[in-house]
C-alpha atoms as a PDB file:
ATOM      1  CA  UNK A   1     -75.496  15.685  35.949  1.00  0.00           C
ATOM      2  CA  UNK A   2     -74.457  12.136  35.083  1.00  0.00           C
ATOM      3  CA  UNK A   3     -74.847  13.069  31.220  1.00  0.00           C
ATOM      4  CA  UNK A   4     -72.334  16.091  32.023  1.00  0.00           C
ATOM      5  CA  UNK A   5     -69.313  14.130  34.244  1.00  0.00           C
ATOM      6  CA  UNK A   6     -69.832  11.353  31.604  1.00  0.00           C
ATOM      7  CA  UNK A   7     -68.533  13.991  28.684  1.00  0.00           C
ATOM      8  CA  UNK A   8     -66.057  14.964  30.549  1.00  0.00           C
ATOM      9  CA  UNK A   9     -64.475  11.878  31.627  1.00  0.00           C
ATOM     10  CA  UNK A  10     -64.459  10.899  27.672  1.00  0.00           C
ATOM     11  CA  UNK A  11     -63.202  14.567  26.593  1.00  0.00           C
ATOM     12  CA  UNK A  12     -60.647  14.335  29.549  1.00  0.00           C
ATOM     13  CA  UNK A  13     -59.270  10.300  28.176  1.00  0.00           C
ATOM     14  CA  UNK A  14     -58.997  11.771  24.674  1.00  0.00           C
ATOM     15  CA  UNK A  15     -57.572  14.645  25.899  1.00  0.00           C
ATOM     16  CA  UNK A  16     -54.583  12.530  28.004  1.00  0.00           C
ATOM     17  CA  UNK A  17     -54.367  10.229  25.136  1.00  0.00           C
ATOM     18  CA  UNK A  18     -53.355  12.623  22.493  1.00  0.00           C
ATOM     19  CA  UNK A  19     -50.829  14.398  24.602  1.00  0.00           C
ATOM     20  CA  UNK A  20     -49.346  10.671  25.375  1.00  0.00           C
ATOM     21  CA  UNK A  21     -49.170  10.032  21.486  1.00  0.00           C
ATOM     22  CA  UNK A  22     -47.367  13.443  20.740  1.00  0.00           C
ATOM     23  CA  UNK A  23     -44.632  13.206  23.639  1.00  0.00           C
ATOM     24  CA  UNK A  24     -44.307  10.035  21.982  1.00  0.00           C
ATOM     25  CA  UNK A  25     -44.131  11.138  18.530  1.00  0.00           C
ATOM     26  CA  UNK A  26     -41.365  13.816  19.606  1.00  0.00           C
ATOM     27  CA  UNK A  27     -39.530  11.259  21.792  1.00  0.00           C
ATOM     28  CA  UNK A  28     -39.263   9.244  18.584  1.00  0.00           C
ATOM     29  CA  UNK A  29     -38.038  11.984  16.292  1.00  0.00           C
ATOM     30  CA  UNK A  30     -35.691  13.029  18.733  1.00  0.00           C
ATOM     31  CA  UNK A  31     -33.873   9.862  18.519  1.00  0.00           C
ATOM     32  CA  UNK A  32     -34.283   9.197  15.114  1.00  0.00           C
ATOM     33  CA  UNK A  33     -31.372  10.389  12.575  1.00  0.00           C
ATOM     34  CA  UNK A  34     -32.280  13.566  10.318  1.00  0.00           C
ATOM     35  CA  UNK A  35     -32.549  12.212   6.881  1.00  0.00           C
ATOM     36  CA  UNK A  36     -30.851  15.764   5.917  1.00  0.00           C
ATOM     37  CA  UNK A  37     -34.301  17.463   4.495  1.00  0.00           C
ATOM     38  CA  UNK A  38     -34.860  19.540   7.655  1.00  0.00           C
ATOM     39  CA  UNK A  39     -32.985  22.163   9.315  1.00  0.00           C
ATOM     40  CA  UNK A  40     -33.667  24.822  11.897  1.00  0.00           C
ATOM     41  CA  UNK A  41     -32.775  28.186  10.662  1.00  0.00           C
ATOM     42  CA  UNK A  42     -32.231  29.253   6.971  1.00  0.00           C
ATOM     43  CA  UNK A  43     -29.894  26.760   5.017  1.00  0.00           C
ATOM     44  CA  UNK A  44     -28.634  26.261   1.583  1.00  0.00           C
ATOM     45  CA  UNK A  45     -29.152  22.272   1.001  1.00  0.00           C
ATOM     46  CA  UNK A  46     -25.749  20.575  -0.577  1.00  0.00           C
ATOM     47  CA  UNK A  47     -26.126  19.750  -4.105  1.00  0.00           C
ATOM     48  CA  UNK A  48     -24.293  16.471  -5.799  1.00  0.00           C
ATOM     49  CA  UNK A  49     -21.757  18.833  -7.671  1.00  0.00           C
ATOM     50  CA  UNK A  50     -19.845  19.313  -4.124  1.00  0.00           C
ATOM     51  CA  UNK A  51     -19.788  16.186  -3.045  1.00  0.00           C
ATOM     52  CA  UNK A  52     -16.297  13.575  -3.266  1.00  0.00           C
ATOM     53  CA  UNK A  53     -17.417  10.607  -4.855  1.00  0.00           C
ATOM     54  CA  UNK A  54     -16.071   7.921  -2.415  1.00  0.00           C
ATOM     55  CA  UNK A  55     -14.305   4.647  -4.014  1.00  0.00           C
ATOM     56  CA  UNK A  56     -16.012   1.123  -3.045  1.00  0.00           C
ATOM     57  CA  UNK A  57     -13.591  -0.658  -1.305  1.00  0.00           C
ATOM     58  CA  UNK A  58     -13.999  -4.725   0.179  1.00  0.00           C
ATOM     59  CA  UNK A  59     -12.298  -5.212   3.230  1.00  0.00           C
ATOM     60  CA  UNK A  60     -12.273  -9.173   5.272  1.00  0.00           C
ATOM     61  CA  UNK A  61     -11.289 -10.534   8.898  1.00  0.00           C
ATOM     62  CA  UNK A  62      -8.804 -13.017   8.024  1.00  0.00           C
ATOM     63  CA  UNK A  63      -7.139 -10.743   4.635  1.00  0.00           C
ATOM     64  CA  UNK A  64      -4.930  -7.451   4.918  1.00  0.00           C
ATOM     65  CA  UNK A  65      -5.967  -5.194   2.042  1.00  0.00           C
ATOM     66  CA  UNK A  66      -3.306  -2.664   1.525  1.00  0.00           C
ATOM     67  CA  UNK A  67      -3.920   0.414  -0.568  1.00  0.00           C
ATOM     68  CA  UNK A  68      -0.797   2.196  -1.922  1.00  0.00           C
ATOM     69  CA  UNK A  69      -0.869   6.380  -1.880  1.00  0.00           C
ATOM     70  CA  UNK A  70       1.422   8.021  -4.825  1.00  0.00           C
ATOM     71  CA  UNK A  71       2.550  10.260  -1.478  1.00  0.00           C
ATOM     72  CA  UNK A  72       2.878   9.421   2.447  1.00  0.00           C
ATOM     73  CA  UNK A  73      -0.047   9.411   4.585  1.00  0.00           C
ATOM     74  CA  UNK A  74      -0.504  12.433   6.647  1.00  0.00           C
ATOM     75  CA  UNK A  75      -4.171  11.194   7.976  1.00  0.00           C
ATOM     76  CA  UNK A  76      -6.588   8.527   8.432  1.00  0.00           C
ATOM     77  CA  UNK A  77     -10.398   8.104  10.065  1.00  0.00           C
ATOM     78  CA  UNK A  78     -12.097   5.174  10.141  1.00  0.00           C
ATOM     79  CA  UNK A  79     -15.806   5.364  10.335  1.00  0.00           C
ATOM     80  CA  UNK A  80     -16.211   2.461  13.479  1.00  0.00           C
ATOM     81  CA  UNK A  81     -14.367   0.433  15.729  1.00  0.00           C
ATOM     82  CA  UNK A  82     -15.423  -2.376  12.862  1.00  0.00           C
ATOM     83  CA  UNK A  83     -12.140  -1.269  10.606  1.00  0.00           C
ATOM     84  CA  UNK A  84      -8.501  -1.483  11.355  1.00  0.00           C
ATOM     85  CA  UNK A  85      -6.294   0.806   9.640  1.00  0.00           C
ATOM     86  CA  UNK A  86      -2.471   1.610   9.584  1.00  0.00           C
ATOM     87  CA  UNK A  87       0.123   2.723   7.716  1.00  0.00           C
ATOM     88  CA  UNK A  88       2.796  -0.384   7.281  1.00  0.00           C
ATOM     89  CA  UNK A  89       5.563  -0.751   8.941  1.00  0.00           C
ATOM     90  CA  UNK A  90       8.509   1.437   7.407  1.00  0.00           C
ATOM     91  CA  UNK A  91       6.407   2.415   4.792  1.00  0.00           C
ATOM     92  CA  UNK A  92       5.139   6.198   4.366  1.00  0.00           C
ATOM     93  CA  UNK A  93       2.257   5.888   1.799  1.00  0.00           C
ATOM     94  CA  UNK A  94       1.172   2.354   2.130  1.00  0.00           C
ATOM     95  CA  UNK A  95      -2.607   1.453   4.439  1.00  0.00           C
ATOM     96  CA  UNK A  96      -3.319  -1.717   5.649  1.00  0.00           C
ATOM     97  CA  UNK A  97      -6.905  -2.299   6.491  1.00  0.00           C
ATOM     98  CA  UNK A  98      -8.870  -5.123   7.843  1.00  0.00           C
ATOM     99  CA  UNK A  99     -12.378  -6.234   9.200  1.00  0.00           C
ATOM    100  CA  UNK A 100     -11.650  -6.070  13.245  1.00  0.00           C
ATOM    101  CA  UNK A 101     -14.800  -7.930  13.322  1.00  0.00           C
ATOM    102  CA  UNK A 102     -16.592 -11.089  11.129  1.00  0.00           C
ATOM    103  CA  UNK A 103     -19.153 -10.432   9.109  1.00  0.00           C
ATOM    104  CA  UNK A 104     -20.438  -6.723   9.860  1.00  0.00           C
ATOM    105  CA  UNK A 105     -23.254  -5.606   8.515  1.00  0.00           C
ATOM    106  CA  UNK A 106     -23.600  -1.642   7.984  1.00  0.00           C
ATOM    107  CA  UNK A 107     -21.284   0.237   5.798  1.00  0.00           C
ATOM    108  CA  UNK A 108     -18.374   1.948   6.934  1.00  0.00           C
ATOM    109  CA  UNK A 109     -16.533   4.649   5.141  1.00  0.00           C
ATOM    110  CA  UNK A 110     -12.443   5.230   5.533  1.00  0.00           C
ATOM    111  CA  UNK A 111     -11.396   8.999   4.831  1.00  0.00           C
ATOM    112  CA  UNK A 112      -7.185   9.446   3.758  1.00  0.00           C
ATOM    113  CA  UNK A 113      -5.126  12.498   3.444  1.00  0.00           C
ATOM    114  CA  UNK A 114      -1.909  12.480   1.675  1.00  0.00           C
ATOM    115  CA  UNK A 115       1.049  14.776   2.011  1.00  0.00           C
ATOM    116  CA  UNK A 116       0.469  16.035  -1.558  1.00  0.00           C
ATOM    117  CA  UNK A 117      -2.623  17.461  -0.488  1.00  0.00           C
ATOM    118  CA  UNK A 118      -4.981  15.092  -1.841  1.00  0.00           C
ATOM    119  CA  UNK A 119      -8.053  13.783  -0.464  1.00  0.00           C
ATOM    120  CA  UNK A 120      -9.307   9.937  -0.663  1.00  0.00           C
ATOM    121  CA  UNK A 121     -12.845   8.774   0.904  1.00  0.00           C
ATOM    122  CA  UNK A 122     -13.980   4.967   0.312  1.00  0.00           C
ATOM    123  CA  UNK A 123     -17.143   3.288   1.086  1.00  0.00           C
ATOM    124  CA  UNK A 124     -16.697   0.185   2.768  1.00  0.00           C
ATOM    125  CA  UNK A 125     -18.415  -3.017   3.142  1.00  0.00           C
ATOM    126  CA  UNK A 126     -17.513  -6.121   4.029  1.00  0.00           C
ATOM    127  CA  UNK A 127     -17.139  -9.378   1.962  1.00  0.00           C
ATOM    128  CA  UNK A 128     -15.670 -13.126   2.736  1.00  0.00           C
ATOM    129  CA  UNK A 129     -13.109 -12.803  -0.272  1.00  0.00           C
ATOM    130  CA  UNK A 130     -12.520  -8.920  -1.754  1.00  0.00           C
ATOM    131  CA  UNK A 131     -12.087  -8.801  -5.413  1.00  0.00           C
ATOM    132  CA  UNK A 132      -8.657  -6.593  -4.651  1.00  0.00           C
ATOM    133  CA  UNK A 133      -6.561  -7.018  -1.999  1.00  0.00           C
ATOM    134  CA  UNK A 134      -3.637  -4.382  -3.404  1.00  0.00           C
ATOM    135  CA  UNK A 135      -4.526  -1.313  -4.494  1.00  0.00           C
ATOM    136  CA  UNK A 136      -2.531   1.319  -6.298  1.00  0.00           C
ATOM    137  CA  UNK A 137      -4.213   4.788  -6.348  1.00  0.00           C
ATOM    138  CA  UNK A 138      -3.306   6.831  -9.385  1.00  0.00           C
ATOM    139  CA  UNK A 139      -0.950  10.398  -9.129  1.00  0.00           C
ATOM    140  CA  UNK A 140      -2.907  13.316 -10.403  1.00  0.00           C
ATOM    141  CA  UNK A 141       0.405  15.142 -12.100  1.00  0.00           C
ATOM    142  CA  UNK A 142       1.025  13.195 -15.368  1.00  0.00           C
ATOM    143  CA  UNK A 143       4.820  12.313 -16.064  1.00  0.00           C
ATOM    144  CA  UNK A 144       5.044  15.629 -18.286  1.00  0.00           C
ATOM    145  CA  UNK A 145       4.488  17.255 -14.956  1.00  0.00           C
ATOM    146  CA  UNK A 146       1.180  18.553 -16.577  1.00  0.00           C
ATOM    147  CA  UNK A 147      -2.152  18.143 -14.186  1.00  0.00           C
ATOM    148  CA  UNK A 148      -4.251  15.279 -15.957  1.00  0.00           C
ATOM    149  CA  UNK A 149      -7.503  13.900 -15.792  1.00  0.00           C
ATOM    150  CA  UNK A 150      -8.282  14.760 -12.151  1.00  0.00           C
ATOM    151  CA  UNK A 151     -10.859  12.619 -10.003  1.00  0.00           C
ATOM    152  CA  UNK A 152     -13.385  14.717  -8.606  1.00  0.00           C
ATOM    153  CA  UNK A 153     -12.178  13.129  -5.215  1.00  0.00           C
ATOM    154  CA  UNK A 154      -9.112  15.632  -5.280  1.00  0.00           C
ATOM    155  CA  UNK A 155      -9.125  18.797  -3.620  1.00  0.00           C
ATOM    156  CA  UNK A 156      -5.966  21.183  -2.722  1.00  0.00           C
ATOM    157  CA  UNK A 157      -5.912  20.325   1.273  1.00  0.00           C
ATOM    158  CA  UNK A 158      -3.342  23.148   2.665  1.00  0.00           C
ATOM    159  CA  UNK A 159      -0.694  21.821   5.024  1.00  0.00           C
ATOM    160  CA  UNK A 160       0.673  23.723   7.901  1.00  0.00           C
ATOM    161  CA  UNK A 161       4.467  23.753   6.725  1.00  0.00           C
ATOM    162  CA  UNK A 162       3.590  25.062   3.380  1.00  0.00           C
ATOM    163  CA  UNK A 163       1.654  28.305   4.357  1.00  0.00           C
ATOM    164  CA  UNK A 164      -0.314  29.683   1.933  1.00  0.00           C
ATOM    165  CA  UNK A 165       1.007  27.201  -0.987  1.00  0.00           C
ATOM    166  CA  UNK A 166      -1.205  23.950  -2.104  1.00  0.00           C
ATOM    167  CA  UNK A 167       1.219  20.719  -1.942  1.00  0.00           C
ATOM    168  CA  UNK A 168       0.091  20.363  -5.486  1.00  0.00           C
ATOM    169  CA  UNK A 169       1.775  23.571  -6.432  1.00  0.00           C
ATOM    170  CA  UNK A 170       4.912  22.899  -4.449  1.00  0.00           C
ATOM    171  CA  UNK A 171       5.700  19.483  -6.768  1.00  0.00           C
ATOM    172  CA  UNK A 172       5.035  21.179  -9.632  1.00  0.00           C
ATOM    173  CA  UNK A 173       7.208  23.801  -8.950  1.00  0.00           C
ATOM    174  CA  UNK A 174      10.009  21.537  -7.971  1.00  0.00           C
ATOM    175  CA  UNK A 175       9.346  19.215 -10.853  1.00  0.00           C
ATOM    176  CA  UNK A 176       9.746  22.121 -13.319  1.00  0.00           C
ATOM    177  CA  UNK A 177      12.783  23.487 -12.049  1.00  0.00           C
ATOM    178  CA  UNK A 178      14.332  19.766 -11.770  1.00  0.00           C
ATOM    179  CA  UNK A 179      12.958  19.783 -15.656  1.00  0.00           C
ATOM    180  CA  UNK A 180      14.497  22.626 -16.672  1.00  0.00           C
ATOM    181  CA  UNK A 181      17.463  21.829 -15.406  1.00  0.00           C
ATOM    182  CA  UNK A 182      19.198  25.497 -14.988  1.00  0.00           C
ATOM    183  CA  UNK A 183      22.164  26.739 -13.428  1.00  0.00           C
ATOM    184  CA  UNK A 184      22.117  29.500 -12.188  1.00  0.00           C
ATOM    185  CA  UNK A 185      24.659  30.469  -9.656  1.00  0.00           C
ATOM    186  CA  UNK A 186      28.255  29.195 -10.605  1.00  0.00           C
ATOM    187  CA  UNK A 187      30.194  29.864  -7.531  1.00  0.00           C
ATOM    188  CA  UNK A 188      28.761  27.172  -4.297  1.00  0.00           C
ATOM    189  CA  UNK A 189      29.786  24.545  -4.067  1.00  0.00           C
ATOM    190  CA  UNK A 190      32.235  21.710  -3.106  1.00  0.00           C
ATOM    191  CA  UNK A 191      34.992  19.528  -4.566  1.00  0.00           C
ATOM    192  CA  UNK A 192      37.118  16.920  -2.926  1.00  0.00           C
ATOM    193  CA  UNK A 193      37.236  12.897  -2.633  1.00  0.00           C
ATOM    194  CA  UNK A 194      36.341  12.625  -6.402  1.00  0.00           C
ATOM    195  CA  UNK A 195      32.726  13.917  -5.524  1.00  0.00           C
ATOM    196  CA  UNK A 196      31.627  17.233  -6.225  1.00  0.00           C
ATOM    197  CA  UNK A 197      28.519  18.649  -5.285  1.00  0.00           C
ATOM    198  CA  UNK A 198      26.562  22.200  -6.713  1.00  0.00           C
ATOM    199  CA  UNK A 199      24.127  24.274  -5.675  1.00  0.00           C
ATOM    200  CA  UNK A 200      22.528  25.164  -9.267  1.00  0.00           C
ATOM    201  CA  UNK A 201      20.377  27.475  -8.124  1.00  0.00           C
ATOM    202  CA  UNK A 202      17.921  29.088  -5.777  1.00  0.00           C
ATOM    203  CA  UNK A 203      14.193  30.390  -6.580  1.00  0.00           C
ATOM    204  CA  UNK A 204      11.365  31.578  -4.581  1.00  0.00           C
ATOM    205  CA  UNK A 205       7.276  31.632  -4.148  1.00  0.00           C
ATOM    206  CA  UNK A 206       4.809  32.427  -1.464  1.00  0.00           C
ATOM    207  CA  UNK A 207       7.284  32.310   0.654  1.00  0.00           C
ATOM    208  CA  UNK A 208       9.186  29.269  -0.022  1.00  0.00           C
ATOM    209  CA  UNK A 209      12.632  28.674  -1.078  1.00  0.00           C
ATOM    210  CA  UNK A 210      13.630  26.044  -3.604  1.00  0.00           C
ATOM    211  CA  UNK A 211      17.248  24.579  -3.715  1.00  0.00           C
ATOM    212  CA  UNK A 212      18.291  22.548  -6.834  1.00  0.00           C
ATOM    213  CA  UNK A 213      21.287  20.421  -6.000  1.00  0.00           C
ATOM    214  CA  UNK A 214      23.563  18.419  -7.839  1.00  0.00           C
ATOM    215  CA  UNK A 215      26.199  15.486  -6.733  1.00  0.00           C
ATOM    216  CA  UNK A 216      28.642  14.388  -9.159  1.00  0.00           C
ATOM    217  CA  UNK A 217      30.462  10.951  -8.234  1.00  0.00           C
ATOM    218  CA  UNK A 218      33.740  10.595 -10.369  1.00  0.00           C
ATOM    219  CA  UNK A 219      34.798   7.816  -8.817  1.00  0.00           C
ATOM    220  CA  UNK A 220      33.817   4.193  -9.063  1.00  0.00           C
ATOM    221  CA  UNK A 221      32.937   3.831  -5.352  1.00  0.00           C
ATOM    222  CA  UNK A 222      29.090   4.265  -4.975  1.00  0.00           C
ATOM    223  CA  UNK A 223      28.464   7.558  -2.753  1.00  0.00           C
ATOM    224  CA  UNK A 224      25.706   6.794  -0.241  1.00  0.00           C
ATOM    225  CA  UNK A 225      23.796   9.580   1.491  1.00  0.00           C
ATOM    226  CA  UNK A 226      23.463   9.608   4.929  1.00  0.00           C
ATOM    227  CA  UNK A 227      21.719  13.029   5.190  1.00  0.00           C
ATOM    228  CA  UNK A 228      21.785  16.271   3.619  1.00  0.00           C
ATOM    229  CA  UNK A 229      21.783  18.772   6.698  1.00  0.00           C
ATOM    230  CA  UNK A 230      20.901  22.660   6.504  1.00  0.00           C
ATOM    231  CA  UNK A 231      21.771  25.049   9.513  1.00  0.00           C
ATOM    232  CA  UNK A 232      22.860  28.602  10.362  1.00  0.00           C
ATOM    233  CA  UNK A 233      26.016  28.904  12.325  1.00  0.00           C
ATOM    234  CA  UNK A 234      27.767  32.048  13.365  1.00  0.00           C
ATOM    235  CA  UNK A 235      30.542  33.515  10.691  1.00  0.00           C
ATOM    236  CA  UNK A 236      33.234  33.696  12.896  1.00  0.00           C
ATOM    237  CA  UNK A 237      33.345  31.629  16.161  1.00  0.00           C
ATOM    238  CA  UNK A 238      35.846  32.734  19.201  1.00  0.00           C
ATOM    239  CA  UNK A 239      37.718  30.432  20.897  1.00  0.00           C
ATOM    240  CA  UNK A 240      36.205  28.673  24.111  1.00  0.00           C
ATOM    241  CA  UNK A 241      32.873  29.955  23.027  1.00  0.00           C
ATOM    242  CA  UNK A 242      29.993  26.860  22.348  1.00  0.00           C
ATOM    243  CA  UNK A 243      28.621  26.915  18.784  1.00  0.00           C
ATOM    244  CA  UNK A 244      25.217  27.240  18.403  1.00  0.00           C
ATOM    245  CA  UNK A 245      23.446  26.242  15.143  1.00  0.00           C
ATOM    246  CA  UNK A 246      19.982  26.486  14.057  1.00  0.00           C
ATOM    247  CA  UNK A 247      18.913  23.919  11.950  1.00  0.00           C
ATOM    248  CA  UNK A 248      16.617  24.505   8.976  1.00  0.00           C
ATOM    249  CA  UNK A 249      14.122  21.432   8.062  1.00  0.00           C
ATOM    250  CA  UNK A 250      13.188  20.953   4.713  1.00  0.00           C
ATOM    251  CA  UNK A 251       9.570  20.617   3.783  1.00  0.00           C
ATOM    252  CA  UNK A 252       9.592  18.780   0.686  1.00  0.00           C
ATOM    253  CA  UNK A 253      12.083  16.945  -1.496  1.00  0.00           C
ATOM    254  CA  UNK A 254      11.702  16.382  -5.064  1.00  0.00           C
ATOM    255  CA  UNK A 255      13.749  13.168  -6.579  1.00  0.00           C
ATOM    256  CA  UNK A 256      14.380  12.270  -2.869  1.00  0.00           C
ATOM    257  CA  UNK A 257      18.002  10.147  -3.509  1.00  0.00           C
ATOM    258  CA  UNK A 258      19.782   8.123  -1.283  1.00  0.00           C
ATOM    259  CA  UNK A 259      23.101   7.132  -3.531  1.00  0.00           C
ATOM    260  CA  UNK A 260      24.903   7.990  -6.405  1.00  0.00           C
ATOM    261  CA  UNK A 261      26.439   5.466  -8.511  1.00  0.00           C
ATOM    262  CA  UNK A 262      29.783   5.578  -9.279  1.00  0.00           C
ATOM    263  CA  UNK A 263      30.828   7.836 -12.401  1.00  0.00           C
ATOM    264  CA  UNK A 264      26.995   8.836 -11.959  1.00  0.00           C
ATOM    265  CA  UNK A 265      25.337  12.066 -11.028  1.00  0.00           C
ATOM    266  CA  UNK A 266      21.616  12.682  -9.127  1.00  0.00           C
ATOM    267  CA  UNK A 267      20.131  16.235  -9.135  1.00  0.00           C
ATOM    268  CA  UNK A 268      17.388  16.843  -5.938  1.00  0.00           C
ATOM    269  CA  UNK A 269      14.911  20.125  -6.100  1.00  0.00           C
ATOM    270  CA  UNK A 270      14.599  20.650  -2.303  1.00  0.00           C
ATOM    271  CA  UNK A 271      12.128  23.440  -0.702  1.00  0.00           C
ATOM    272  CA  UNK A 272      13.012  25.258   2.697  1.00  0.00           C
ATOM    273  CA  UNK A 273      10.541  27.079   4.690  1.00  0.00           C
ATOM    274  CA  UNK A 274      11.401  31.210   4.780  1.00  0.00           C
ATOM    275  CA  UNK A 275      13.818  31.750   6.891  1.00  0.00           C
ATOM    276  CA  UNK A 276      16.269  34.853   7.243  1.00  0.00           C
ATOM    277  CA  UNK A 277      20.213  34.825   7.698  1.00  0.00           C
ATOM    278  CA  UNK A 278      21.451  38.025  10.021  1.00  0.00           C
ATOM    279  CA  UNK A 279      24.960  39.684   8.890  1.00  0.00           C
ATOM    280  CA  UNK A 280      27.112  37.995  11.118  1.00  0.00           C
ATOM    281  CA  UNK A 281      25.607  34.252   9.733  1.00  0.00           C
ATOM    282  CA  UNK A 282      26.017  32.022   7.041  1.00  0.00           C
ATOM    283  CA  UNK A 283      23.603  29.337   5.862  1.00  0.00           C
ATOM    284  CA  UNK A 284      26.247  25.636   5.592  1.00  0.00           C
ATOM    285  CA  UNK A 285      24.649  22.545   3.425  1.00  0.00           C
ATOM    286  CA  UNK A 286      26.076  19.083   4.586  1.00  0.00           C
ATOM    287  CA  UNK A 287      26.367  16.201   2.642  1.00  0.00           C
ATOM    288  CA  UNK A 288      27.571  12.848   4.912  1.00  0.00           C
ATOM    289  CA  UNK A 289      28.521   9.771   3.279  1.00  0.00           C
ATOM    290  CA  UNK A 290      27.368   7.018   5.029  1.00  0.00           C
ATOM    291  CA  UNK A 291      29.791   4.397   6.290  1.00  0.00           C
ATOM    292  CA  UNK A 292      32.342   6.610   4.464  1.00  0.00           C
ATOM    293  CA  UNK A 293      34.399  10.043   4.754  1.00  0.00           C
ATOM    294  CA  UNK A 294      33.820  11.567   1.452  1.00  0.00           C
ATOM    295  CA  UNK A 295      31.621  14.543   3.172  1.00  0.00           C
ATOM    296  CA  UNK A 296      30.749  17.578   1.377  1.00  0.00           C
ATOM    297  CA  UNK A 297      29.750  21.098   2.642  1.00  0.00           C
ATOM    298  CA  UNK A 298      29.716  24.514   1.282  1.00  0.00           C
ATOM    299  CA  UNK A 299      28.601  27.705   2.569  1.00  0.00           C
ATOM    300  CA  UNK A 300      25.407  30.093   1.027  1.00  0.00           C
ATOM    301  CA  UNK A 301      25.112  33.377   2.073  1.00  0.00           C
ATOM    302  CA  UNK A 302      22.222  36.136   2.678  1.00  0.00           C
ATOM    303  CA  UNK A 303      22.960  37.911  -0.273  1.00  0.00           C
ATOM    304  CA  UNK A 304      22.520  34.684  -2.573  1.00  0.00           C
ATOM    305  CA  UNK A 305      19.200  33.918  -1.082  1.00  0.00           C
ATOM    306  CA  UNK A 306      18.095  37.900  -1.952  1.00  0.00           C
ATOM    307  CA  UNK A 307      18.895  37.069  -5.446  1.00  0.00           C
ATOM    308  CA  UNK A 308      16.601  34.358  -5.771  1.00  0.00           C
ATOM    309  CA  UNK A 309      14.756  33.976  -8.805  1.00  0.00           C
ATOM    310  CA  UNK A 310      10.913  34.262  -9.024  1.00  0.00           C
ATOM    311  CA  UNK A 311       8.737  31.987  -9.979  1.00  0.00           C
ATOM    312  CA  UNK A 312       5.561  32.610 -11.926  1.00  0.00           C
ATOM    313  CA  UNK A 313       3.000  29.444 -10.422  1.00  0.00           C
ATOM    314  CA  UNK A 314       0.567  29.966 -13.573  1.00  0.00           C
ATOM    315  CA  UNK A 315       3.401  29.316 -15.975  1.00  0.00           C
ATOM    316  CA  UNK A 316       4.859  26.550 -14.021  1.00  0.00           C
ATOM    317  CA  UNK A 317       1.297  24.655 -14.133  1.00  0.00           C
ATOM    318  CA  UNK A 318       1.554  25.231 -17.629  1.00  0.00           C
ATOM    319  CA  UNK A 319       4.747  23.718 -19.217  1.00  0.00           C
END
């Protein structure tokens, strides 16, 4: 009988020690990262080909490193709390990062997202003095508006504004028609002051409309913009009644300029998001010098928008 309660006890203490090691062994895998080569369910596992090779960058406590976009900054993560990050002060496409701590150990990584729809992910690690404290991070379009040798860190990222176009589509499309150089319509415009301005012509895609302006300064007095202003008023307006205006906002600007020189002119390809004008409305582009009374405006109306010219995106990509 002793012989008997003596197995037990022993079968019973191996019994309570296993089932101590195994809610220990799952306590421990519970809180221990998946290394990726498990997953519940059926899965396909990621292969190298899809991943974004992320650029090694050296950041430092007492050092700003800024990195400079070739577009503005539309979003930035930081991995931890060990990285500072923000765009500078005034400045659209320039990051300043910094070590918010001394001397951390563990990697971080710092993910970007330009306007132009292009993605950037770094690595990041700290050091006591980085090897580059300014970056410049290349443009994918080439200056013969041709795509070049692209990274395989950029990806078409669709923004909101654009719909159904890639930003990388909508520059090239603007830089083409500003290349070409066309005019097209003959009859808007404006002329007084010794400044005339043109509206050379008007094409669409997906959805998108794309003005290509000129200003032409014949005078010797600099012109400087103070904004170029799009909005749909009402045709005829009675008296005593308020005027109500909608306002259209561009969504990109190609050759962005802020002054012409004198006896100078500056062409701009500028896209509009689709928008319709009803019969009894007219679509008025404002030019305002600034510190100056040389403004311009002309009127566009529904029917010139219907014959907007088509563009074909393949052939654009391919000039």
């Amino acid at each position: 009988m002793k012989y008997i309660i003596l197995v037990f006890a022993i079968v019973w203490n191996i019994l309570t020690i296993n089932a101590q090691e195994t809610e220990k062994s799952e306590a421990i895998n519970a809180s221990a990262p998946s290394k990726g080569d498990y997953f519940e369910g059926l899965t396909r596992p990621l292969t190298f080909n899809r991943m974004i090779p992320p650029y090694a960058l050296e950041v430092t406590f007492s050092k700003t490193v800024h990195i400079i976009f070739p577009a503005a900054i539309r979003y930035v993560d930081l991995g931890s709390t060990d990285l500072l990050a923000a765009k500078a002060d005034g400045m659209e496409n320039v990051l300043r990062v910094k070590a918010a701590v001394k001397n951390f150990l563990s990697e971080n990584n710092l993910s970007v997202i330009t306007e132009d729809g292009s993605y950037y992910a770094f690595n990041v690690k700290y050091a006591d003095e980085p090897v580059m404290l300014s970056i410049e991070m290349s443009n994918f379009i080439r200056s013969d508006g041709k795509m070049g040798n692209e990274p395989s860190n950029k990806i078409d990222i669709y923004m909101e504004e654009l719909g159904d176009e890639s930003p990388q589509s909508v520059k090239l499309i603007m830089k083409s028609i500003y290349d070409n150089n066309k005019r097209e319509i003959k009859h808007i415009g404006s002329k007084c002051f010794c400044i005339q301005c043109s509206l050379k012509s008007i094409y669409t895609h997906n959805g998108l409309l794309y003005l290509h302006i000129q200003l032409k300064n014949s005078s010797n007095i600099p012109f400087e913009v103070e904004y170029i202003k799009f909005k749909i008023v009402d045709k005829k307006i009675a008296k005593r009644t308020a005027i109500q205006e909608q306002v259209i906002i561009p969504v990109r600007t190609y050759n962005h300029f802020t002054v012409v020189a004198g006896e100078k002119s500056e062409r701009a390809v500028i896209t509009l998001p689709k928008f319709t004008i009803p019969d009894d409305k007219q679509l008025i582009i404002e030019i305002n010098e600034k510190k100056g009374g040389r403004h311009q405006s002309f009127t566009v109306e529904n029917t010139d928008f219907l014959q907007a010219k088509k563009i074909d995106k393949l052939k654009t990509k391919e000039q």
